[in-house]
N, C-alpha and C. Protein backbone atom coordinates (compact mmCIF):
# COMPACT_ATOMS: atom_id res chain seq x y z
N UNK A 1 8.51 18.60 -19.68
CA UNK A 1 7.90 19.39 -18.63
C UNK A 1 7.62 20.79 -19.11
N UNK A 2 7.07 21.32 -18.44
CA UNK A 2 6.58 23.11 -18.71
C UNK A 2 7.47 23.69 -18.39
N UNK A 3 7.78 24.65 -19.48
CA UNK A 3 8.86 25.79 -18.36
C UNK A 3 7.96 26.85 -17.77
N UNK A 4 8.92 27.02 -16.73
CA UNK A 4 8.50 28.36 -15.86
C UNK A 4 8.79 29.67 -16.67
N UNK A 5 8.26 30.75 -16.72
CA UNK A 5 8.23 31.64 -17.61
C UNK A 5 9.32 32.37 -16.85
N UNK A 6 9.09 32.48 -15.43
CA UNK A 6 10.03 33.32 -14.40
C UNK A 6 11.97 32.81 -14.45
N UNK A 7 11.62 31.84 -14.29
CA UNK A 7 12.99 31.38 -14.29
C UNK A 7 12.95 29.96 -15.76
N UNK A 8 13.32 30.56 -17.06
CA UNK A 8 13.28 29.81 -17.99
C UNK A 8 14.32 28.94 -18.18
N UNK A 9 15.01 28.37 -17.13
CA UNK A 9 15.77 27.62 -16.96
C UNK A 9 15.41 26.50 -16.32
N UNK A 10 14.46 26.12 -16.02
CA UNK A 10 13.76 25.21 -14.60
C UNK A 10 12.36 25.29 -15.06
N UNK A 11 11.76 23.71 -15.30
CA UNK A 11 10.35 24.01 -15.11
C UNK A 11 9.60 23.76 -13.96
N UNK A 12 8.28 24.31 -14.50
CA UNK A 12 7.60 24.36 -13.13
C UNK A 12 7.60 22.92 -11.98
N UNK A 13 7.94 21.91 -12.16
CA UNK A 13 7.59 20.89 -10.99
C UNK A 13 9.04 21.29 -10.59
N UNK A 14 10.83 21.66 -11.05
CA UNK A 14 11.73 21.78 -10.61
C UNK A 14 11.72 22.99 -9.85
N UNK A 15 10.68 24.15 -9.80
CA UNK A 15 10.75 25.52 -8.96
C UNK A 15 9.38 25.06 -8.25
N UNK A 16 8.55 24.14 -8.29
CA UNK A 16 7.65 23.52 -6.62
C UNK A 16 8.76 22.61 -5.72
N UNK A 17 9.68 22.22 -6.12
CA UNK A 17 10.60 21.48 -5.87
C UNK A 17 11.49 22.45 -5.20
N UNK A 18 12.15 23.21 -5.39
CA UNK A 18 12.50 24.18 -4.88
C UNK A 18 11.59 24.94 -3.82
N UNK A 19 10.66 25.56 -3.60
CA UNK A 19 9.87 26.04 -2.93
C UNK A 19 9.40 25.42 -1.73
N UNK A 20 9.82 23.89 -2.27
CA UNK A 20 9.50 23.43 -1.33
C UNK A 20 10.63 23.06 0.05
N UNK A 21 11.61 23.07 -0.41
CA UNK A 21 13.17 23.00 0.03
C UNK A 21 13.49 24.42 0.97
N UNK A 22 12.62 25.45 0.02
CA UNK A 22 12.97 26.67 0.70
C UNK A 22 12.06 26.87 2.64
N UNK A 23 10.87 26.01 2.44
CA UNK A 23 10.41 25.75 4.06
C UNK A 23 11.40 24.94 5.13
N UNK A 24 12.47 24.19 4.37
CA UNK A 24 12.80 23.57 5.81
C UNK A 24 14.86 23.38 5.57
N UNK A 25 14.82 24.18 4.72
CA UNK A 25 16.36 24.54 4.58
C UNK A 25 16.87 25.84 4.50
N UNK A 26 18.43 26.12 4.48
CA UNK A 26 18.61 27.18 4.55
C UNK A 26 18.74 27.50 3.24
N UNK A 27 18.93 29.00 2.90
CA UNK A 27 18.76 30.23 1.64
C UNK A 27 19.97 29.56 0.79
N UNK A 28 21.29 29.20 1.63
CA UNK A 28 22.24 28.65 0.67
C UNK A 28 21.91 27.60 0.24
N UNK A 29 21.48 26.56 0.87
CA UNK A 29 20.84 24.94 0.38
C UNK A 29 19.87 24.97 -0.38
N UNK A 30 18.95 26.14 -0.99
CA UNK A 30 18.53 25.88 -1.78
C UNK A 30 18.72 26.86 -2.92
N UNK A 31 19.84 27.75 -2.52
CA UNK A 31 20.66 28.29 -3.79
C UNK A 31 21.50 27.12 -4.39
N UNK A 32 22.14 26.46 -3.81
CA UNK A 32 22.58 25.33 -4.25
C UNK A 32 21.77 23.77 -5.17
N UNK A 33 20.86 23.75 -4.50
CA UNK A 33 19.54 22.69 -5.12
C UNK A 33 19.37 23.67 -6.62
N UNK A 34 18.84 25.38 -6.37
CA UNK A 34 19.06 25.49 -7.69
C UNK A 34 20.02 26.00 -8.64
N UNK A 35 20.80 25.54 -8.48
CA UNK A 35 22.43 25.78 -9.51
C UNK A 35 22.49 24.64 -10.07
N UNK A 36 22.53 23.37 -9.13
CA UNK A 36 22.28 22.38 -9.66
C UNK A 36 21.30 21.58 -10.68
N UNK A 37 20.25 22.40 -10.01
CA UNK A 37 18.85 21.95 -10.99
C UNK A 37 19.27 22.30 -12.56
N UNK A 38 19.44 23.78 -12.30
CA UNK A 38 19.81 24.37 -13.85
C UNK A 38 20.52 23.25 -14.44
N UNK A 39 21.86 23.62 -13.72
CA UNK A 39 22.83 22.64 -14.72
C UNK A 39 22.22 21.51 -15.38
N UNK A 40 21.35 20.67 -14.58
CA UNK A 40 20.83 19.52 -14.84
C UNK A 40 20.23 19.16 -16.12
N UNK A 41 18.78 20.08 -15.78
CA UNK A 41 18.46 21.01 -17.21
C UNK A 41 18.81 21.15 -17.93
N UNK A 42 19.75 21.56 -18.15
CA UNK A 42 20.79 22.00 -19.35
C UNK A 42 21.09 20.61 -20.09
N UNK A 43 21.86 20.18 -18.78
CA UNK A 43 21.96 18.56 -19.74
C UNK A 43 20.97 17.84 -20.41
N UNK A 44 20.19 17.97 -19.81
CA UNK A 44 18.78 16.88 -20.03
C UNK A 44 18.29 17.85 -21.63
N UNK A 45 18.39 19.11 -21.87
CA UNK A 45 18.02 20.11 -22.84
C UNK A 45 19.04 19.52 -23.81
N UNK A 46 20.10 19.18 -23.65
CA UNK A 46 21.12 19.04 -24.98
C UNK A 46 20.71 17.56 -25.36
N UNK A 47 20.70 17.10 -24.62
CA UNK A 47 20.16 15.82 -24.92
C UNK A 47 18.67 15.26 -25.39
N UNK A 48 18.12 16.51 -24.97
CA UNK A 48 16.53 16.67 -25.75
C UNK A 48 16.13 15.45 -24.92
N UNK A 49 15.69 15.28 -23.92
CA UNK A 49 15.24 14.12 -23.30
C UNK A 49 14.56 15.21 -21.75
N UNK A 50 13.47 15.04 -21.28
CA UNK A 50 12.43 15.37 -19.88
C UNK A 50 13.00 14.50 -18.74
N UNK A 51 13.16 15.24 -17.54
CA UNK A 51 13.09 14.16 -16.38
C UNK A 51 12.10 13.40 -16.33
N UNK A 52 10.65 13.37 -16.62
CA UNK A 52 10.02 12.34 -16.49
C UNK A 52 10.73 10.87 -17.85
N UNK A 53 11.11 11.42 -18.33
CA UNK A 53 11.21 10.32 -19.70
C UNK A 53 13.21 9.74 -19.18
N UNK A 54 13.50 9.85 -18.32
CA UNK A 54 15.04 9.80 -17.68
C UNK A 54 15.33 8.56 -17.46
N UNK A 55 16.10 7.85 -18.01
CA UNK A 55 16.85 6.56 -17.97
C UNK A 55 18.13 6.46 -17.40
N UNK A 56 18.91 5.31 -16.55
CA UNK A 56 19.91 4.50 -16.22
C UNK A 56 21.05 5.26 -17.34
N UNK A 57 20.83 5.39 -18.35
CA UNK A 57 22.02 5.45 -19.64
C UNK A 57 21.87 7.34 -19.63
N UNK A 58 20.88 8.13 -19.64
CA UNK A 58 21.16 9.45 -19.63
C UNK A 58 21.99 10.30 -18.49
N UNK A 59 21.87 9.29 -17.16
CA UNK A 59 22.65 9.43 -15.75
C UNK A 59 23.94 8.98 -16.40
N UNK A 60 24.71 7.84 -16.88
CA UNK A 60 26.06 7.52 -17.20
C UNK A 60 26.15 8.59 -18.01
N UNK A 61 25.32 9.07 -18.66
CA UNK A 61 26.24 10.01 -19.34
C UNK A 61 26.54 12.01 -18.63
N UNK A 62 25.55 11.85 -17.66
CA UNK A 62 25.76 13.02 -16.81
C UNK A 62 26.92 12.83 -15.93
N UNK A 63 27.10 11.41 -15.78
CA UNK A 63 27.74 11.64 -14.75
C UNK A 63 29.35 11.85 -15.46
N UNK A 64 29.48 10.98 -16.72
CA UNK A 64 31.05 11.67 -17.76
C UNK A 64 31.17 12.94 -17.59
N UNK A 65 30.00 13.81 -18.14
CA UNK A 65 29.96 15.16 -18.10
C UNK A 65 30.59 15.81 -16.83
N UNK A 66 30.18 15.34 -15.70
CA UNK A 66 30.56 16.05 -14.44
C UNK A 66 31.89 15.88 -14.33
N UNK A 67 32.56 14.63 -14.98
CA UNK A 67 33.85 14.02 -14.83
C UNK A 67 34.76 14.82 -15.27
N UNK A 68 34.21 14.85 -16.82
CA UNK A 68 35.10 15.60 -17.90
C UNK A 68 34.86 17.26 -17.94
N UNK A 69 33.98 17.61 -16.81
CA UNK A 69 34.40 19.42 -16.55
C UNK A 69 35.37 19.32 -15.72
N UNK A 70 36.03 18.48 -14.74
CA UNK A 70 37.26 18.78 -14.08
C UNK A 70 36.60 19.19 -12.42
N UNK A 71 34.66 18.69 -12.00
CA UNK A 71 34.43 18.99 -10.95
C UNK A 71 35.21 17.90 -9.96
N UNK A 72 35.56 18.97 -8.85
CA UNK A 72 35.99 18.39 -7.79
C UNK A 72 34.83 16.75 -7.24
N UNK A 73 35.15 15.81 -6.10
CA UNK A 73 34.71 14.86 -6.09
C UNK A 73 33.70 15.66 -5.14
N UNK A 74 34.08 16.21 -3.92
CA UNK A 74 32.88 16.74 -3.70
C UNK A 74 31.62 17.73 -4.15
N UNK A 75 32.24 18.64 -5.10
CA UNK A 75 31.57 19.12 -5.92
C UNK A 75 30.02 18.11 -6.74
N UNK A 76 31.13 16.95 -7.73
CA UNK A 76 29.99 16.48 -7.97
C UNK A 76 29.26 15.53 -7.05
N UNK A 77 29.58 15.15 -6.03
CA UNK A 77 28.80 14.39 -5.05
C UNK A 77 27.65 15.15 -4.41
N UNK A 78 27.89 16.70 -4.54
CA UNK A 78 26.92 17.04 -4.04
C UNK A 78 25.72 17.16 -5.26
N UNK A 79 25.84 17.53 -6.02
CA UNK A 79 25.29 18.12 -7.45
C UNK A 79 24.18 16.50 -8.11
N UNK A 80 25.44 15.39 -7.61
CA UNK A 80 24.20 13.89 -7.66
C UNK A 80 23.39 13.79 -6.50
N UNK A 81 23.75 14.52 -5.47
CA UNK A 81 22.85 14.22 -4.39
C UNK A 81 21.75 15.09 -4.38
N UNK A 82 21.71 15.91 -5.28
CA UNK A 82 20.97 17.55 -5.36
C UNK A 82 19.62 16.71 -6.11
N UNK A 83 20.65 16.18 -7.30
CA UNK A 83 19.41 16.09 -8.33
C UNK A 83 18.29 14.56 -7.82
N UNK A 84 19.39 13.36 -7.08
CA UNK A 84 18.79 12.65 -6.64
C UNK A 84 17.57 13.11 -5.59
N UNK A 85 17.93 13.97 -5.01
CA UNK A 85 16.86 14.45 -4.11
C UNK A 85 15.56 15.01 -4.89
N UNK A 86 15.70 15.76 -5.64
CA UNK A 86 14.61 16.33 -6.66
C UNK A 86 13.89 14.76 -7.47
N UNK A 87 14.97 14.08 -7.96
CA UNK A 87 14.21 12.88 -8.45
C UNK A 87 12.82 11.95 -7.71
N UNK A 88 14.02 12.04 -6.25
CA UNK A 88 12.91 11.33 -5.00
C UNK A 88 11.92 11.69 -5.11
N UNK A 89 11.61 12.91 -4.85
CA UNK A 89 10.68 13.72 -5.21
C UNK A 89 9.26 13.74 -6.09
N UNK A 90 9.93 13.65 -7.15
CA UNK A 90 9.08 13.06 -8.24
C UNK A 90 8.65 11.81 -8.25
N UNK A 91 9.38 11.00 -7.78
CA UNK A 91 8.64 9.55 -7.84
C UNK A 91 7.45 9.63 -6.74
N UNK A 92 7.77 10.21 -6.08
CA UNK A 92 6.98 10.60 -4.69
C UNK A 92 5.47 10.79 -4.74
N UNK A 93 5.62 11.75 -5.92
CA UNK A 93 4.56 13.03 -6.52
C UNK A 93 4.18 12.18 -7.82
N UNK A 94 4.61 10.60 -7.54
CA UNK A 94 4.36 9.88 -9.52
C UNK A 94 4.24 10.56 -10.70
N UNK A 95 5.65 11.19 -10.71
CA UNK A 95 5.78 12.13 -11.89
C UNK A 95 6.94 11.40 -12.49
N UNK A 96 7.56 10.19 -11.88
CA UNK A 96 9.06 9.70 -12.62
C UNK A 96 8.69 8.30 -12.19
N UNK A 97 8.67 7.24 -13.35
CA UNK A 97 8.11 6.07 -13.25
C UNK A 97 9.68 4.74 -12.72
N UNK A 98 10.58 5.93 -12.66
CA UNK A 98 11.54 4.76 -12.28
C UNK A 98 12.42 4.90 -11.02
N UNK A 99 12.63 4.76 -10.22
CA UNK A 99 13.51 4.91 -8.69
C UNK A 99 14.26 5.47 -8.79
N UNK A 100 14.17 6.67 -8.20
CA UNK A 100 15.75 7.73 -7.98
C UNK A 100 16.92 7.38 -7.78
N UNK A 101 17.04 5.80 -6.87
CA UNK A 101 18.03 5.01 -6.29
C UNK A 101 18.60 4.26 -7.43
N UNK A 102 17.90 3.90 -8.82
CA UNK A 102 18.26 3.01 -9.69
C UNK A 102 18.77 4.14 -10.45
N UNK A 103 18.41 5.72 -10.62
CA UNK A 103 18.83 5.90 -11.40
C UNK A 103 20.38 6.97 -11.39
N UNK A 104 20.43 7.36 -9.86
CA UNK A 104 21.32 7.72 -9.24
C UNK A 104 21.92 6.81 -8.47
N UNK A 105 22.90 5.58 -8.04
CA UNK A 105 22.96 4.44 -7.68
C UNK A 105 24.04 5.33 -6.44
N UNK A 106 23.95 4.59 -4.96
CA UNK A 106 24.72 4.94 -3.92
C UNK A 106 26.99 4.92 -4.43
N UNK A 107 26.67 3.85 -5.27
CA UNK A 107 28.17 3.93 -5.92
C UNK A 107 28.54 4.59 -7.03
N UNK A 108 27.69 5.47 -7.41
CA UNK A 108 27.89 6.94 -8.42
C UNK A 108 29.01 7.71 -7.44
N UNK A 109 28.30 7.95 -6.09
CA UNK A 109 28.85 8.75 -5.88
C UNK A 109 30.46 9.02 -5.17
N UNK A 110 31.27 9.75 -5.96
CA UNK A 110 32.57 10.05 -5.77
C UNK A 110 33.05 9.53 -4.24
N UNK A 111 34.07 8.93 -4.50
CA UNK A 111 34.91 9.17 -2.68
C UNK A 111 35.43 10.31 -2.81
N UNK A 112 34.98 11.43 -1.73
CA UNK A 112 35.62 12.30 -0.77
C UNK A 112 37.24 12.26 -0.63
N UNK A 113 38.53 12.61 -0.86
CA UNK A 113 39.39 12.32 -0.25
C UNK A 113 39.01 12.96 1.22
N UNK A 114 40.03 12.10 1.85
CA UNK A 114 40.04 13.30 3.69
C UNK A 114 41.36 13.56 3.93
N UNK A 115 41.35 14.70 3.45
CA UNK A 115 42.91 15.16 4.07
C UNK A 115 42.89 16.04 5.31
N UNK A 116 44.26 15.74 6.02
CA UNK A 116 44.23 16.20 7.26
C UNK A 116 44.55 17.58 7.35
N UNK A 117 44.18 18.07 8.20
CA UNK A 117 44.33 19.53 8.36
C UNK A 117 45.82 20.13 7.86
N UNK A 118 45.96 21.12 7.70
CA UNK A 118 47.68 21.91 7.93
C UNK A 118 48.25 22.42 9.00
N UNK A 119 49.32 21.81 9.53
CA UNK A 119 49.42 22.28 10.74
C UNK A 119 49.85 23.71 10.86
N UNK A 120 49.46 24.44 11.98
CA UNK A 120 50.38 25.42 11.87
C UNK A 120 51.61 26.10 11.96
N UNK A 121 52.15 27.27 10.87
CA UNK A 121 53.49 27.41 10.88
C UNK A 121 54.10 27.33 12.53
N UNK A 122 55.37 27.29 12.34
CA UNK A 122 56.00 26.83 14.03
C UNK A 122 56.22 28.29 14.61
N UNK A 123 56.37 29.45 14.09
CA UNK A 123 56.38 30.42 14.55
C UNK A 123 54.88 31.17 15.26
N UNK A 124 53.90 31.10 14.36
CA UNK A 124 52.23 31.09 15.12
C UNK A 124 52.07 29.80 16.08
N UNK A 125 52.53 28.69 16.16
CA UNK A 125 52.60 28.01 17.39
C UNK A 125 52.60 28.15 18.26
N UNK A 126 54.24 28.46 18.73
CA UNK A 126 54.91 29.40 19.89
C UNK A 126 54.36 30.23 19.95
N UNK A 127 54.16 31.48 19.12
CA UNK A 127 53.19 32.78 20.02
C UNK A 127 52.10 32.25 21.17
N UNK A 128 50.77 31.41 19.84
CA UNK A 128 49.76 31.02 20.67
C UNK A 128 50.10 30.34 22.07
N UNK A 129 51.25 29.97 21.96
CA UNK A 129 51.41 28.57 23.39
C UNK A 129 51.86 29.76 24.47
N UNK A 130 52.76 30.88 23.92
CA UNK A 130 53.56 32.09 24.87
C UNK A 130 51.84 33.08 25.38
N UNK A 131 50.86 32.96 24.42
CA UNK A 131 49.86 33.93 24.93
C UNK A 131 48.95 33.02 25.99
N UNK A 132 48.92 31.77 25.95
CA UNK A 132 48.01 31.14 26.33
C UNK A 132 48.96 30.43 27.87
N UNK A 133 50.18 30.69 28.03
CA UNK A 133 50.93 30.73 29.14
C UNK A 133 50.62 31.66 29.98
N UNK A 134 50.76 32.66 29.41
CA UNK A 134 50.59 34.33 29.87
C UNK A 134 49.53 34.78 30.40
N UNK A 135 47.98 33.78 29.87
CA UNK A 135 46.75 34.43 30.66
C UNK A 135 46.12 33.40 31.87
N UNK A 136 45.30 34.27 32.42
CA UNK A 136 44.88 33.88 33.73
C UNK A 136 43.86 32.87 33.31
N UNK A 137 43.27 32.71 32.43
CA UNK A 137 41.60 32.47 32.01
C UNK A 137 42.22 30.81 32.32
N UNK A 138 41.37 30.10 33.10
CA UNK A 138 41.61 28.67 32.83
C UNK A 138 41.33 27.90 31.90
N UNK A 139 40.30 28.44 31.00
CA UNK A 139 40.24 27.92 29.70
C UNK A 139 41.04 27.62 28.37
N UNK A 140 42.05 29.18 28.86
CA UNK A 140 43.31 29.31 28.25
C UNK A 140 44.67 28.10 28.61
N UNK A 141 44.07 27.72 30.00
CA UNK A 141 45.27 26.45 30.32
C UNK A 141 44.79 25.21 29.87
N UNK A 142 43.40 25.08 29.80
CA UNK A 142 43.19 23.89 28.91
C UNK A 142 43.44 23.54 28.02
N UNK A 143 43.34 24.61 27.07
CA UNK A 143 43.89 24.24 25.68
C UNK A 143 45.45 24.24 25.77
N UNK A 144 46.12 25.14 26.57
CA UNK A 144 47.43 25.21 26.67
C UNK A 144 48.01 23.39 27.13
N UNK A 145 47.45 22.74 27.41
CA UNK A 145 47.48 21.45 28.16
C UNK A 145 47.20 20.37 27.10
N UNK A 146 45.60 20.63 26.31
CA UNK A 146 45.63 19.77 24.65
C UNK A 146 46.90 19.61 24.07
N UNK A 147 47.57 21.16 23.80
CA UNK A 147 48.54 21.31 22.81
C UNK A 147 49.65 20.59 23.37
N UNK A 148 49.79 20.67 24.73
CA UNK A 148 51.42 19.96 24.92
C UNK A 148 51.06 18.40 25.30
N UNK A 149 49.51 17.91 25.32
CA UNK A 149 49.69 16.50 25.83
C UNK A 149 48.96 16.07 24.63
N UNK A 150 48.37 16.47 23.69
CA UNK A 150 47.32 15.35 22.89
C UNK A 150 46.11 15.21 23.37
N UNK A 151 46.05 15.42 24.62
CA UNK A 151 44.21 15.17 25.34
C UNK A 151 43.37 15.92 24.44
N UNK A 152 42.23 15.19 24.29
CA UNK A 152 40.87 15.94 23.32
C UNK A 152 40.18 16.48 24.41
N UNK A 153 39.35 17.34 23.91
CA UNK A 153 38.50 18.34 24.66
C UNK A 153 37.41 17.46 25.85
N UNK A 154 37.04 15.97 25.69
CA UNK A 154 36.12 15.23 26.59
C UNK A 154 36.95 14.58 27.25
N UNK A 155 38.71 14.57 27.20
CA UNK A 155 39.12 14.08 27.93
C UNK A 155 39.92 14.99 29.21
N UNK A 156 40.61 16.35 28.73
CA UNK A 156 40.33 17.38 29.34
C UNK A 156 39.29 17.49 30.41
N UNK A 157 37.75 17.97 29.72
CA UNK A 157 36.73 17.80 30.92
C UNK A 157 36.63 16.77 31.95
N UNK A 158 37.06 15.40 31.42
CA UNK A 158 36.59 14.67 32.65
C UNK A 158 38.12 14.60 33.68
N UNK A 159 38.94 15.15 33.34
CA UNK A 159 40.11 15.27 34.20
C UNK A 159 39.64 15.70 35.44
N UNK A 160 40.00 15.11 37.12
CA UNK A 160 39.49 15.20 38.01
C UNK A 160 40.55 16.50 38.33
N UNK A 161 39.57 17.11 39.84
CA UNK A 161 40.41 17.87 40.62
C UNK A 161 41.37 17.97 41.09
N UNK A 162 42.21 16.83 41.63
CA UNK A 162 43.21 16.03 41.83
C UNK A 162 43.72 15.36 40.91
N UNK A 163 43.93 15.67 39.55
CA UNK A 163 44.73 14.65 38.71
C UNK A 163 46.44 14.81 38.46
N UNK A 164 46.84 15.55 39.14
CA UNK A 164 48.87 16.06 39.06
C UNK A 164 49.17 15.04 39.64
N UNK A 165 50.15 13.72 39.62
CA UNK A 165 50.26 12.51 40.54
C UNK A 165 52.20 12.98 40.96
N UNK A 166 52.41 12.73 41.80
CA UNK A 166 54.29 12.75 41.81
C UNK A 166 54.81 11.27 41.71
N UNK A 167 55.50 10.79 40.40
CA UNK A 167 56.18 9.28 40.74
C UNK A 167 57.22 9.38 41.62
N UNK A 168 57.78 7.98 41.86
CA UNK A 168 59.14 7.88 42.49
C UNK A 168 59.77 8.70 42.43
N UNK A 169 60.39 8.72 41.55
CA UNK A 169 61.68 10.15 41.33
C UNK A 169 61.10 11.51 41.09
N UNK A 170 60.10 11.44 41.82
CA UNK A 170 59.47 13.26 42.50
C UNK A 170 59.50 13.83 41.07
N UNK A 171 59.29 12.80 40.04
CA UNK A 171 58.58 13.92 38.58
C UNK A 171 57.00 13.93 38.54
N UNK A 172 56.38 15.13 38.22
CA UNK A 172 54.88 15.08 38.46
C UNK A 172 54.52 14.31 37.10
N UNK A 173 53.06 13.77 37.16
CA UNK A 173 52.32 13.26 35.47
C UNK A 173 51.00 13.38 36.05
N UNK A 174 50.43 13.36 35.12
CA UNK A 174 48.96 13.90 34.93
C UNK A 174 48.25 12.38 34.86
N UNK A 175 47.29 11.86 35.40
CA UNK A 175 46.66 10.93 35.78
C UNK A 175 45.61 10.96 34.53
N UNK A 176 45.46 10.71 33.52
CA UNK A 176 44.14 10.35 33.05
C UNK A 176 43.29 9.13 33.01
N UNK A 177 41.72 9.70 32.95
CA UNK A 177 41.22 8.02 33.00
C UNK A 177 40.91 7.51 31.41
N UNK A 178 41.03 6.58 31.78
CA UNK A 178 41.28 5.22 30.42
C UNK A 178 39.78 6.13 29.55
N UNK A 179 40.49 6.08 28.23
CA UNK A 179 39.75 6.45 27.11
C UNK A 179 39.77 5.84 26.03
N UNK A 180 39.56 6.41 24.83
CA UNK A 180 40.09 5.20 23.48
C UNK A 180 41.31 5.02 23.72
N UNK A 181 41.59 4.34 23.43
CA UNK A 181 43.23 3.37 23.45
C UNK A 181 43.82 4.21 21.37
């Protein structure tokens, strides 16, 4: 491909590619599209090989590379999804004679772990639960009500006007209606 004289890191169909990203995304998403691009570049430069001329076997070996810098899984999941998108692109524009999908494959890309939040320390707990006792705002008792029952925020809302019930032995409970199980 041609390089761009402006940014000699990227040639010109990878900065129309960009430009074009910049109409319907935000300033970071396509600061990101080009960090990625570069990098890409780079690889494809050591390897002396063009995205149009890009094979099945130059992707296995980008994708070691991403492995063996120590990027996080989402890191490189995004960085294959960056360049897959630019590839699309090109096939689009019949500038890349082989499928973005064959050459970036949906099982390239990394599993995500999902880890669960951290709860918070038990001392910021209690404050929040002592401040949110303390104010008038009823919004403040809603959440005060999440925290001590588990209810999510759509189950909260649909709580009726009347939902405090008294059982037999004159203890009150809160009536909710059937939700996920």
């Amino acid at each position: 491909s041609k390089r761009n004289t402006t940014n000699p890191n990227l040639p010109d169909r990878a900065m129309e590619f960009l430009r074009l990203i910049e109409t319907s995304r935000q300033p970071n998403t396509k600061t990101s599209y080009s960090s990625t691009l570069r990098q890409f570049f780079a690889f494809l430069s050591n390897q002396q090989i063009t995205a149009e001329t890009l094979r099945r076997s130059h992707i296995e070996g980008w994708l070691m590379e991403l492995k063996d810098r120590g990027l996080s899984p989402t890191t490189r999941c995004i960085r294959l999804l960056g360049v897959r998108g630019y590839l699309r692109w090109l096939r689009d524009s019949q500038d890349l004679d082989i499928d973005a999908d064959k050459l970036i494959r949906h099982s390239d890309l990394p599993q995500i772990p999902r880890r669960l939040p951290r709860p918070l320390p038990a001392a910021l707990d209690v404050e929040i639960q002592s401040r949110l006792e303390k104010s008038l705002c009823p919004h403040h008792h809603a959440l005060l009500l999440m925290r001590k029952t588990g209810l999510r925020i759509g189950e909260v809302v649909n709580l009726s006007f009347n939902c405090v019930y008294v059982d037999t032995n004159k203890r009150p409970f809160l009536k909710v209606p059937l939700g996920k199980l």
